[in-house]
PDB file of N, CA and C in Angstrom:
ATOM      1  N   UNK A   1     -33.377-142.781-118.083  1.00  0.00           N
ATOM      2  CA  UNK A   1     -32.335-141.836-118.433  1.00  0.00           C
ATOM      3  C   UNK A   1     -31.490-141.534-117.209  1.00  0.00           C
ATOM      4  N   UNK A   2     -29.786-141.384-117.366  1.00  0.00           N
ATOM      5  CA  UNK A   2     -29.202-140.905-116.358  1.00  0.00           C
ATOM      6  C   UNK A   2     -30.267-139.670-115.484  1.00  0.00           C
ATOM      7  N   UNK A   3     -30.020-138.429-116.923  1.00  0.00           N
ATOM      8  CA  UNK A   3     -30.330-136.852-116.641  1.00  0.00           C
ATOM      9  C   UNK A   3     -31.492-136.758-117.249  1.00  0.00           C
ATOM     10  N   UNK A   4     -32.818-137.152-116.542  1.00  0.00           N
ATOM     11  CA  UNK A   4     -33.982-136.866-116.746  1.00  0.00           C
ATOM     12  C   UNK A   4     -34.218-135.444-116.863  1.00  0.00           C
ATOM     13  N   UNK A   5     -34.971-135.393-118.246  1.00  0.00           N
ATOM     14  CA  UNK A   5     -35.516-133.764-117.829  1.00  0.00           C
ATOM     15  C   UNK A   5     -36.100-133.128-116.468  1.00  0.00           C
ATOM     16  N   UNK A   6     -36.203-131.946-116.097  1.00  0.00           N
ATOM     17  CA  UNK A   6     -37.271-131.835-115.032  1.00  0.00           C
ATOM     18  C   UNK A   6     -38.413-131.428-115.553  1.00  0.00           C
ATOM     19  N   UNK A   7     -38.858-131.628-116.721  1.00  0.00           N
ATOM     20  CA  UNK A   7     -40.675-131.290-116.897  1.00  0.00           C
ATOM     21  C   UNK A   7     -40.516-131.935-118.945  1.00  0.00           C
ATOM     22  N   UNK A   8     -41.808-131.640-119.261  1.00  0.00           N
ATOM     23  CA  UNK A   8     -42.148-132.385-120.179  1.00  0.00           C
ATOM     24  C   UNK A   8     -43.421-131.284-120.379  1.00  0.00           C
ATOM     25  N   UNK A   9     -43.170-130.853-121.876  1.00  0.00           N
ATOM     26  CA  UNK A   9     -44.595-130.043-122.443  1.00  0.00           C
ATOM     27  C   UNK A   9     -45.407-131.348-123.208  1.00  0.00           C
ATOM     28  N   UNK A  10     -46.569-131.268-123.319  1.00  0.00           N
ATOM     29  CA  UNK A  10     -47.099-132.466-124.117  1.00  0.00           C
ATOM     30  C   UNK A  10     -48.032-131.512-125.130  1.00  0.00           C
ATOM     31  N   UNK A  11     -48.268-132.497-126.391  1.00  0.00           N
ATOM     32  CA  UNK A  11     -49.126-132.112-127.764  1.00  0.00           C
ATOM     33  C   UNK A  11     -50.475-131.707-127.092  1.00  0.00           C
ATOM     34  N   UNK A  12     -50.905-132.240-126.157  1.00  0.00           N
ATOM     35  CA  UNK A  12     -52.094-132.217-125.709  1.00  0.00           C
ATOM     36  C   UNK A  12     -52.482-132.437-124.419  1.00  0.00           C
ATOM     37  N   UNK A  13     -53.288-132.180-123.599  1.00  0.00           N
ATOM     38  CA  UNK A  13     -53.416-132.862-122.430  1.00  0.00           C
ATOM     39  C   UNK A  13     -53.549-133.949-122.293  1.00  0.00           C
ATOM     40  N   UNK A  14     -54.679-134.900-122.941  1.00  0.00           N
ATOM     41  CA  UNK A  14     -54.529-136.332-122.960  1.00  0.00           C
ATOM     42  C   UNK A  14     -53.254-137.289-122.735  1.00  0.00           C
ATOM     43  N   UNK A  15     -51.940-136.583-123.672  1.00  0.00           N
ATOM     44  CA  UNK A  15     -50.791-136.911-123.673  1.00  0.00           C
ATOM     45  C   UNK A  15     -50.502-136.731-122.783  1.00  0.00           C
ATOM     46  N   UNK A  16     -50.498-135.609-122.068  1.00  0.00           N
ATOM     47  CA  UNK A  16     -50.183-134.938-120.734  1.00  0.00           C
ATOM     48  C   UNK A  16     -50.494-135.872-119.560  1.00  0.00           C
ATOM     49  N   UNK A  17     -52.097-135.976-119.476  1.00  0.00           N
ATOM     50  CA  UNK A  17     -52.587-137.297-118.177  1.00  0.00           C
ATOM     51  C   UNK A  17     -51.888-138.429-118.406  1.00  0.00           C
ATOM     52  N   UNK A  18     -51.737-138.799-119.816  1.00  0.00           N
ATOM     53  CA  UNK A  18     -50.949-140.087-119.933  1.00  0.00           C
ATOM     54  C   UNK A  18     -49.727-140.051-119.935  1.00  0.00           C
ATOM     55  N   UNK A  19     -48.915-139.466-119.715  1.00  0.00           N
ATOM     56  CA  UNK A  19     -47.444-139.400-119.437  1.00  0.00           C
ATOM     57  C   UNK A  19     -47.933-139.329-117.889  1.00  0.00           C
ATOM     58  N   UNK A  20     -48.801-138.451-116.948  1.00  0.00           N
ATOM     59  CA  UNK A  20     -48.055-138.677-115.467  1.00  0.00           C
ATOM     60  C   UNK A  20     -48.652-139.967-114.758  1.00  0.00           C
ATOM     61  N   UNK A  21     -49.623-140.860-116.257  1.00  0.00           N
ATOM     62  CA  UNK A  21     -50.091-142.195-115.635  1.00  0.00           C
ATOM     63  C   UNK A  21     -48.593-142.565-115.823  1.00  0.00           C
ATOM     64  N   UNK A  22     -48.248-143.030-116.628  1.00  0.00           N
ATOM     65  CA  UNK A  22     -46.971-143.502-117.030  1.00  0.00           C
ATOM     66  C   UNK A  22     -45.505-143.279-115.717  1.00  0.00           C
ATOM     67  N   UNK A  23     -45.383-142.166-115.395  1.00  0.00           N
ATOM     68  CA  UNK A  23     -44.922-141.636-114.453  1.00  0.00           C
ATOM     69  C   UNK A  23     -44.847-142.462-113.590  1.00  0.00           C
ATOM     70  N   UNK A  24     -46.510-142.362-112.698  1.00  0.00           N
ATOM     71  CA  UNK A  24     -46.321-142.775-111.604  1.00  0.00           C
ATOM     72  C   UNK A  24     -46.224-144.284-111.995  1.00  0.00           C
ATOM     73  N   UNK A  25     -46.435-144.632-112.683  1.00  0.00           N
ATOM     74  CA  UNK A  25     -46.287-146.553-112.997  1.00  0.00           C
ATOM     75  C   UNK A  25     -44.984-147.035-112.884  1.00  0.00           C
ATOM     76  N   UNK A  26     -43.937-145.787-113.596  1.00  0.00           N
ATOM     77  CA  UNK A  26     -42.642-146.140-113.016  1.00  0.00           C
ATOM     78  C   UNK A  26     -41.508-145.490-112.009  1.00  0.00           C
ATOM     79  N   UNK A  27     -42.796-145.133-111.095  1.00  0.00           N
ATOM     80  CA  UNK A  27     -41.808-144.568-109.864  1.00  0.00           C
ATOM     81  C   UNK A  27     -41.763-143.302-109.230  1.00  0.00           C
ATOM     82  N   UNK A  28     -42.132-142.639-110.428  1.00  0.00           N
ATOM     83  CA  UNK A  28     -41.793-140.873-110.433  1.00  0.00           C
ATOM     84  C   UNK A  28     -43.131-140.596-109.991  1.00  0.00           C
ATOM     85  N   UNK A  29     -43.107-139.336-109.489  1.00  0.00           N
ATOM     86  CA  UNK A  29     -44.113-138.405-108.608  1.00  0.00           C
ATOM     87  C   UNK A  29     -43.378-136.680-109.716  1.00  0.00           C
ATOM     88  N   UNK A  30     -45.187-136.681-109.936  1.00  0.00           N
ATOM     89  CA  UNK A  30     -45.141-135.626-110.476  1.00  0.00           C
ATOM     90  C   UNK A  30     -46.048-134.029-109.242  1.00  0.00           C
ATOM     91  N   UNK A  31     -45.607-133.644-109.182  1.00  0.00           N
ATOM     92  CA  UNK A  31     -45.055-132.635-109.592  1.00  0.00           C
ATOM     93  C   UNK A  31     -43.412-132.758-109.257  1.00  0.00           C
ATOM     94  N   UNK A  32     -42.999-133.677-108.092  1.00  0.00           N
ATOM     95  CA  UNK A  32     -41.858-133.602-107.712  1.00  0.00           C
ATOM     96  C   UNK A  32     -40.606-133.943-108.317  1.00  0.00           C
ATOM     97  N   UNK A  33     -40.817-135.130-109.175  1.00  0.00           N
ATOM     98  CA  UNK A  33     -39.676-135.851-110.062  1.00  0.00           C
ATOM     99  C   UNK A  33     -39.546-134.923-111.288  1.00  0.00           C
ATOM    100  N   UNK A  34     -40.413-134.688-111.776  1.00  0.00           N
ATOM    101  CA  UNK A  34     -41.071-134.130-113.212  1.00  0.00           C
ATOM    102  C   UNK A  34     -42.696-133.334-113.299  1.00  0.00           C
ATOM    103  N   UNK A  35     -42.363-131.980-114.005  1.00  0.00           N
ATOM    104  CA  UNK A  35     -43.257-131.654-113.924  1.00  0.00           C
ATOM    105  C   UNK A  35     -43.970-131.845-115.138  1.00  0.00           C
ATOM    106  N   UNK A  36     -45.038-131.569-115.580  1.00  0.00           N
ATOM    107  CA  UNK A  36     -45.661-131.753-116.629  1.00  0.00           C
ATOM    108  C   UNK A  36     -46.655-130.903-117.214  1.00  0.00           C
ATOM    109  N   UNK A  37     -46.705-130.337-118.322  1.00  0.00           N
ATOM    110  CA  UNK A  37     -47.849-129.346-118.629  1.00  0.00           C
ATOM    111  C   UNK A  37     -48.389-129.711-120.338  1.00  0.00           C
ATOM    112  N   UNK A  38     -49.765-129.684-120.317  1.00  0.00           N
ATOM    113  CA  UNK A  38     -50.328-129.899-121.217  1.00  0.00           C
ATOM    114  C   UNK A  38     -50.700-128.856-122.176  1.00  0.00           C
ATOM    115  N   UNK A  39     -51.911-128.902-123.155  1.00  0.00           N
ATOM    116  CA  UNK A  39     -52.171-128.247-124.037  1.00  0.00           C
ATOM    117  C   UNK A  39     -53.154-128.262-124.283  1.00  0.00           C
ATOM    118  N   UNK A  40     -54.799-127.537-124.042  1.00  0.00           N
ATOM    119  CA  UNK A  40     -55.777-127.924-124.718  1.00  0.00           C
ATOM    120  C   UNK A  40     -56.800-126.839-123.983  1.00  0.00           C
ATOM    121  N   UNK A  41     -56.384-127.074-122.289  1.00  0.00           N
ATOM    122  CA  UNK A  41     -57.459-127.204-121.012  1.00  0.00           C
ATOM    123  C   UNK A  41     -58.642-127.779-121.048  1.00  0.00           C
ATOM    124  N   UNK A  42     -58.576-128.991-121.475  1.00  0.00           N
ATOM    125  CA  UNK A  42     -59.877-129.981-121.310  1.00  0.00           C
ATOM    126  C   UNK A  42     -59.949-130.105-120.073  1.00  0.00           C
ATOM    127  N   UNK A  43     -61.770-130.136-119.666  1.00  0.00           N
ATOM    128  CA  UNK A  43     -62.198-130.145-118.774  1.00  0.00           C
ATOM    129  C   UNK A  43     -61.477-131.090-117.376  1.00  0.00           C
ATOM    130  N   UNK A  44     -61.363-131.972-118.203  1.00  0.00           N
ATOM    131  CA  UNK A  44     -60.847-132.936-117.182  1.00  0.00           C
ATOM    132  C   UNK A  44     -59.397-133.046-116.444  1.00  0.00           C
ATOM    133  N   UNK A  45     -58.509-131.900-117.266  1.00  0.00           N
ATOM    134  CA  UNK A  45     -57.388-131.236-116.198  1.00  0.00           C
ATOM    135  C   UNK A  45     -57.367-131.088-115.136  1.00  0.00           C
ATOM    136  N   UNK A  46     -58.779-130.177-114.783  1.00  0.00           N
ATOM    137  CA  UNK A  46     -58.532-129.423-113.192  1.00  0.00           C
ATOM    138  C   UNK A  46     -58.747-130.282-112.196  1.00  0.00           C
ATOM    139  N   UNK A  47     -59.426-131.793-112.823  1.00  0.00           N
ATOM    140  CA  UNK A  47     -60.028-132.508-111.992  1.00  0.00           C
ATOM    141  C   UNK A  47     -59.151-133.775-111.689  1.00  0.00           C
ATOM    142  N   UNK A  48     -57.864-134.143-112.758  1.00  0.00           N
ATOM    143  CA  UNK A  48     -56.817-135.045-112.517  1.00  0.00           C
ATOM    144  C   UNK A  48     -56.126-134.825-111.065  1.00  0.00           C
ATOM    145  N   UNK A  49     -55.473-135.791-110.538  1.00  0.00           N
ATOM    146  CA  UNK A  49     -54.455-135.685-109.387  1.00  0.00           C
ATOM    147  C   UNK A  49     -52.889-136.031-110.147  1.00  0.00           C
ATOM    148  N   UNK A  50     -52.008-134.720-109.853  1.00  0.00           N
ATOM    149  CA  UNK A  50     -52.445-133.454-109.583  1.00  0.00           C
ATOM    150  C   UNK A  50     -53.602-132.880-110.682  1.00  0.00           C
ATOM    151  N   UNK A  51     -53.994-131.408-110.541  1.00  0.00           N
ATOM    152  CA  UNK A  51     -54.062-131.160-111.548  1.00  0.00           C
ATOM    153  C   UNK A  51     -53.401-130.732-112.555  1.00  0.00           C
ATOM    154  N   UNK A  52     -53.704-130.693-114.061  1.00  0.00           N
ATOM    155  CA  UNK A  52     -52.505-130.534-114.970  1.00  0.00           C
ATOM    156  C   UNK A  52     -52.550-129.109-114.806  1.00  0.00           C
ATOM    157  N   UNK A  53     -51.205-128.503-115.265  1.00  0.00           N
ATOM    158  CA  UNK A  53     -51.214-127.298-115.868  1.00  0.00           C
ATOM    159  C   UNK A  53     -51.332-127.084-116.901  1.00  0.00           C
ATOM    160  N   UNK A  54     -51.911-126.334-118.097  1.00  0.00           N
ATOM    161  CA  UNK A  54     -52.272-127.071-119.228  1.00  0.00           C
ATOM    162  C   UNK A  54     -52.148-125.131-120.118  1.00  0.00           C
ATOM    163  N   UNK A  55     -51.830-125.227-121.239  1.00  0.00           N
ATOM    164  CA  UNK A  55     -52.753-124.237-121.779  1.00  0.00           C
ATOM    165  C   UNK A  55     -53.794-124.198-122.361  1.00  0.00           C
ATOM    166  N   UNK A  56     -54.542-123.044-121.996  1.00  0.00           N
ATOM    167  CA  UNK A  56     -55.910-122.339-122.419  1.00  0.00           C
ATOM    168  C   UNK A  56     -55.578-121.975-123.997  1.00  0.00           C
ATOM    169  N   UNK A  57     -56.408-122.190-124.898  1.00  0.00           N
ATOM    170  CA  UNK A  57     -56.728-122.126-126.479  1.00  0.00           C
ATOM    171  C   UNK A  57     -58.176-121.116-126.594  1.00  0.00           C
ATOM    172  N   UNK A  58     -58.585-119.971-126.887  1.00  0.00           N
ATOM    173  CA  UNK A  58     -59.836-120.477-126.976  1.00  0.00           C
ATOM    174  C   UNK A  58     -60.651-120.648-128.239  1.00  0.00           C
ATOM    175  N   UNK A  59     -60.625-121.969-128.202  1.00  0.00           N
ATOM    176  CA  UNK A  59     -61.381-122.449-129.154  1.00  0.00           C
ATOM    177  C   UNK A  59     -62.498-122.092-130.239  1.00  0.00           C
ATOM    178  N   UNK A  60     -63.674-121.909-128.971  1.00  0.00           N
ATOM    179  CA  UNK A  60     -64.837-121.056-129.915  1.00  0.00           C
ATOM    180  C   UNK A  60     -64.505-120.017-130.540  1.00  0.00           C
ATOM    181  N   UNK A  61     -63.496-118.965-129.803  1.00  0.00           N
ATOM    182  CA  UNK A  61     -63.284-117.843-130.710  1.00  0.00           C
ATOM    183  C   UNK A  61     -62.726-118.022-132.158  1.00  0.00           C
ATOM    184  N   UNK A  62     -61.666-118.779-131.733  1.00  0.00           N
ATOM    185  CA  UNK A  62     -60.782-119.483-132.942  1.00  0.00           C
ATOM    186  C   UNK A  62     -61.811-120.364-134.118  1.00  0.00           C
ATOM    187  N   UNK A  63     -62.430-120.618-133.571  1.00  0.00           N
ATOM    188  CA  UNK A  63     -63.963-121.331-134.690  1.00  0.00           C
ATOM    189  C   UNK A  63     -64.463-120.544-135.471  1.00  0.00           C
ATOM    190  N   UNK A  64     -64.878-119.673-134.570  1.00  0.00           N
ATOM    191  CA  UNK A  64     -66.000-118.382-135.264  1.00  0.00           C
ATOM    192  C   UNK A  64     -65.253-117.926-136.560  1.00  0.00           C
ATOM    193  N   UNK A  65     -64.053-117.316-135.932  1.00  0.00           N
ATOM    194  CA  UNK A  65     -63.210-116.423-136.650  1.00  0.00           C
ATOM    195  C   UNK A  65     -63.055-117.136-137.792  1.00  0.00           C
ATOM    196  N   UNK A  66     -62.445-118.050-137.583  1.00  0.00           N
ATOM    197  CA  UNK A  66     -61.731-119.243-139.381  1.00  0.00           C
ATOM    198  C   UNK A  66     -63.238-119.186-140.314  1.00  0.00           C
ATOM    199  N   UNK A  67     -64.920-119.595-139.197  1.00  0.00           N
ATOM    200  CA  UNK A  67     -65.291-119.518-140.138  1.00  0.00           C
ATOM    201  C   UNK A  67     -66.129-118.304-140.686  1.00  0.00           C
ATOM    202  N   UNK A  68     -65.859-117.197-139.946  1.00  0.00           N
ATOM    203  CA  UNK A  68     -65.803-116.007-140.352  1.00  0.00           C
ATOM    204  C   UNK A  68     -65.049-115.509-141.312  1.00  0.00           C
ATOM    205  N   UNK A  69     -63.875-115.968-141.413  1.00  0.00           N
ATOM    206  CA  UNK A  69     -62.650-115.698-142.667  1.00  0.00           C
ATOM    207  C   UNK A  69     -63.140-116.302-143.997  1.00  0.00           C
ATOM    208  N   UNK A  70     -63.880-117.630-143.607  1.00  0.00           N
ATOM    209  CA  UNK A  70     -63.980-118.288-145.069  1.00  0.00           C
ATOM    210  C   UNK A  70     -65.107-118.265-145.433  1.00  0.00           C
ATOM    211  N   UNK A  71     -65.718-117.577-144.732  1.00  0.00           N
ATOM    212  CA  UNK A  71     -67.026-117.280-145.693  1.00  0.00           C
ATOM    213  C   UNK A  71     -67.162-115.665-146.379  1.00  0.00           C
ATOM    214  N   UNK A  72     -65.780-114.736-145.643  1.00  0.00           N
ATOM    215  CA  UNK A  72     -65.800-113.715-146.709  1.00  0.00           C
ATOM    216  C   UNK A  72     -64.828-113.924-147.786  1.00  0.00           C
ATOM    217  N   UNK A  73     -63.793-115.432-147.626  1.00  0.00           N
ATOM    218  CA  UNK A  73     -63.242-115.564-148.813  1.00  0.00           C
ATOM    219  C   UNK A  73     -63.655-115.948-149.766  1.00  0.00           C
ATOM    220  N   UNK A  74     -64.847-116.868-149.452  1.00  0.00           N
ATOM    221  CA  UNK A  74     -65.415-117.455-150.713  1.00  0.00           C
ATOM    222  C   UNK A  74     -66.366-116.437-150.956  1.00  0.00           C
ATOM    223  N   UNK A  75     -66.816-115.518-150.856  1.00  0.00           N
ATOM    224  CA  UNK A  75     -67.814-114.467-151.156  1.00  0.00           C
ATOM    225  C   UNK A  75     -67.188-113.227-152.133  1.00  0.00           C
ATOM    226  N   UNK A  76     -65.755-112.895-151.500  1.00  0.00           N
ATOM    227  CA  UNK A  76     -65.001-112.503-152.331  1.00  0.00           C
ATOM    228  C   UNK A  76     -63.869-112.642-152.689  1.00  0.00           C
ATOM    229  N   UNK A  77     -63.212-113.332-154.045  1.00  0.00           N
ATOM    230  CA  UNK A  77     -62.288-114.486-153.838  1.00  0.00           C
ATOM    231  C   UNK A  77     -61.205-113.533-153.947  1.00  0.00           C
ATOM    232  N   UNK A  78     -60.988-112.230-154.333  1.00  0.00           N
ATOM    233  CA  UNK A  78     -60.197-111.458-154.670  1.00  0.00           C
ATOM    234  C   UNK A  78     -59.523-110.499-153.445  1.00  0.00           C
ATOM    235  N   UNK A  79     -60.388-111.144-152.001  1.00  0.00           N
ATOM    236  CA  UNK A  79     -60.360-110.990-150.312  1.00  0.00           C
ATOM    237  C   UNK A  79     -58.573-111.270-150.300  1.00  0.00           C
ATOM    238  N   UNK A  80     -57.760-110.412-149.583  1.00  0.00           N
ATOM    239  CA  UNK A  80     -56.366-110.411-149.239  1.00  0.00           C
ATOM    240  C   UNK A  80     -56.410-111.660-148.163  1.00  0.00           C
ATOM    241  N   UNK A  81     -54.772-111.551-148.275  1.00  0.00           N
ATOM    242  CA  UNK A  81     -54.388-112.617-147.056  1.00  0.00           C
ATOM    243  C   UNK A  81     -54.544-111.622-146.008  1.00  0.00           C
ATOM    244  N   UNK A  82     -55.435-112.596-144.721  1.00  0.00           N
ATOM    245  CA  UNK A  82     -55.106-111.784-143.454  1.00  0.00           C
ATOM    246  C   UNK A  82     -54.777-112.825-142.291  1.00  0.00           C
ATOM    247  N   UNK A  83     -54.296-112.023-141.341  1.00  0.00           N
ATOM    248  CA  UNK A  83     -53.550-112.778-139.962  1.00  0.00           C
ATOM    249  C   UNK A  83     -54.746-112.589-138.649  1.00  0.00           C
ATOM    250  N   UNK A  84     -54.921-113.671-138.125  1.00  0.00           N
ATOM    251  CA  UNK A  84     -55.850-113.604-136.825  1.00  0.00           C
ATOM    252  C   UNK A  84     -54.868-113.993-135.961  1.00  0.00           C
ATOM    253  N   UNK A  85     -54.729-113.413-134.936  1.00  0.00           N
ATOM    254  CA  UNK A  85     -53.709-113.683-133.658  1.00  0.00           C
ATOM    255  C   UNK A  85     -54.689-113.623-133.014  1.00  0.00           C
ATOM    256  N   UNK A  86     -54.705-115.260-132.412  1.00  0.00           N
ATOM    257  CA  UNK A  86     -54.990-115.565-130.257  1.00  0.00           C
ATOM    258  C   UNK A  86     -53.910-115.095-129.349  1.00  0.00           C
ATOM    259  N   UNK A  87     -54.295-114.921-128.313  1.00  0.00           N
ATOM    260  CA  UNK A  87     -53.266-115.218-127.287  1.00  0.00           C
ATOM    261  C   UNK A  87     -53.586-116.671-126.277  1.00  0.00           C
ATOM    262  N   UNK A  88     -52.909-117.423-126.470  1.00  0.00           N
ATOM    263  CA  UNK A  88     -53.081-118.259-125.536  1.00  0.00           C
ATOM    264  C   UNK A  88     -52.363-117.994-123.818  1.00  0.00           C
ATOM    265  N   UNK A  89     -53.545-118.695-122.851  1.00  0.00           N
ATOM    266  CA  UNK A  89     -52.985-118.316-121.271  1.00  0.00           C
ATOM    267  C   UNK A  89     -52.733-119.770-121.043  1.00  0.00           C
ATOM    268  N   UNK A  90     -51.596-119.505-120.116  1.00  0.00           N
ATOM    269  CA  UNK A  90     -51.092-120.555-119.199  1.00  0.00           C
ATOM    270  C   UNK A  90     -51.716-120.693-118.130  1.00  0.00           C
ATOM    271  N   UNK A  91     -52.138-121.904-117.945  1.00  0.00           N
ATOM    272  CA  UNK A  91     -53.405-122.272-116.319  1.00  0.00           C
ATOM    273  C   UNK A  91     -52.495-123.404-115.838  1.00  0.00           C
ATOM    274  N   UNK A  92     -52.041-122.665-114.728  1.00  0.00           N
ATOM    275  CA  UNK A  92     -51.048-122.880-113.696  1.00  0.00           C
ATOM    276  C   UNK A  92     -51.870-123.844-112.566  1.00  0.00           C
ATOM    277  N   UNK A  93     -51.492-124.960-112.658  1.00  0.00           N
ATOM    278  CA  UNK A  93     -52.213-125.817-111.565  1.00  0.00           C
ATOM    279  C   UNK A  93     -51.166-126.581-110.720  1.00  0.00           C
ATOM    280  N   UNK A  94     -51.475-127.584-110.543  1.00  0.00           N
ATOM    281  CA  UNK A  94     -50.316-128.679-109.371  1.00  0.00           C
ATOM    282  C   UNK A  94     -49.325-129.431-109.979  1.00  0.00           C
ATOM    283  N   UNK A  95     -49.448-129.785-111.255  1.00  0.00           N
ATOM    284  CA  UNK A  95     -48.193-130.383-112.179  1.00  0.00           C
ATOM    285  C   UNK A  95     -46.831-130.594-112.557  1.00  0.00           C
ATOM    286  N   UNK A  96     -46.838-128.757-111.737  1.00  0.00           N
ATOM    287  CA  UNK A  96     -45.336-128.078-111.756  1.00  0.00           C
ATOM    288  C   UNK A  96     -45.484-127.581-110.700  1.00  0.00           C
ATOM    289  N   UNK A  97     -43.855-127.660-110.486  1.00  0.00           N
ATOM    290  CA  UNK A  97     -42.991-127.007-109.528  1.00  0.00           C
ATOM    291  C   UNK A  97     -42.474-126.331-110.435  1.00  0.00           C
ATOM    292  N   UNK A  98     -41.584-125.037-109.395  1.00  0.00           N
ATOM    293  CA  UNK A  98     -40.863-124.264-109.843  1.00  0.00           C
ATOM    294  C   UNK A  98     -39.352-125.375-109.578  1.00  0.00           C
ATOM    295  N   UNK A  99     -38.474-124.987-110.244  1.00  0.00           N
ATOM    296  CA  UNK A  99     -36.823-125.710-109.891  1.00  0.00           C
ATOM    297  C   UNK A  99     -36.221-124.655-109.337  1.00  0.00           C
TER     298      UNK A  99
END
């Protein structure tokens, strides 16, 4: 591209490591060319060069809860719609620069 972005969110981290393999294969240095931040915080983020910046999900809670929800829906089917809000955190590592 002429006007490369300066960063790239990815679906996932996996996507994430594999875009800054990709990266450096053609030239670019991440954090410097492009930064990059993932989605998941799989273990193996903190331990990539750089490391990713990635977001935090948390999972187990998010498990429990869904199957906490569906086992009082099927218990009582006449159970309202309800809303569970996470907050997801941003884990700020070597991936990014600021511009």
């Amino acid at each position: 591209m002429k006007e490369r972005p300066t960063a790239i969110f990815c679906f996932n981290d996996i996507m994430a490591l594999a875009a800054i393999s990709t990266f450096r294969s053609n030239g670019l240095s991440v954090p410097e060319d492009i930064s990059v931040v993932g989605y998941d915080n799989i273990e193996l983020a903190a331990y990539f060069s750089p490391p990713l910046t990635t977001v935090h999900q948390p999972k187990k809670r998010l498990g429990k809860t869904a199957v906490k929800l569906l086992l009082e829906r099927i218990n009582n089917r006449d159970n309202t719609q309800q809303v569970f809000e996470v907050k997801p955190e941003l884990v700020v590592r070597g991936s990014v620069v600021a511009r």
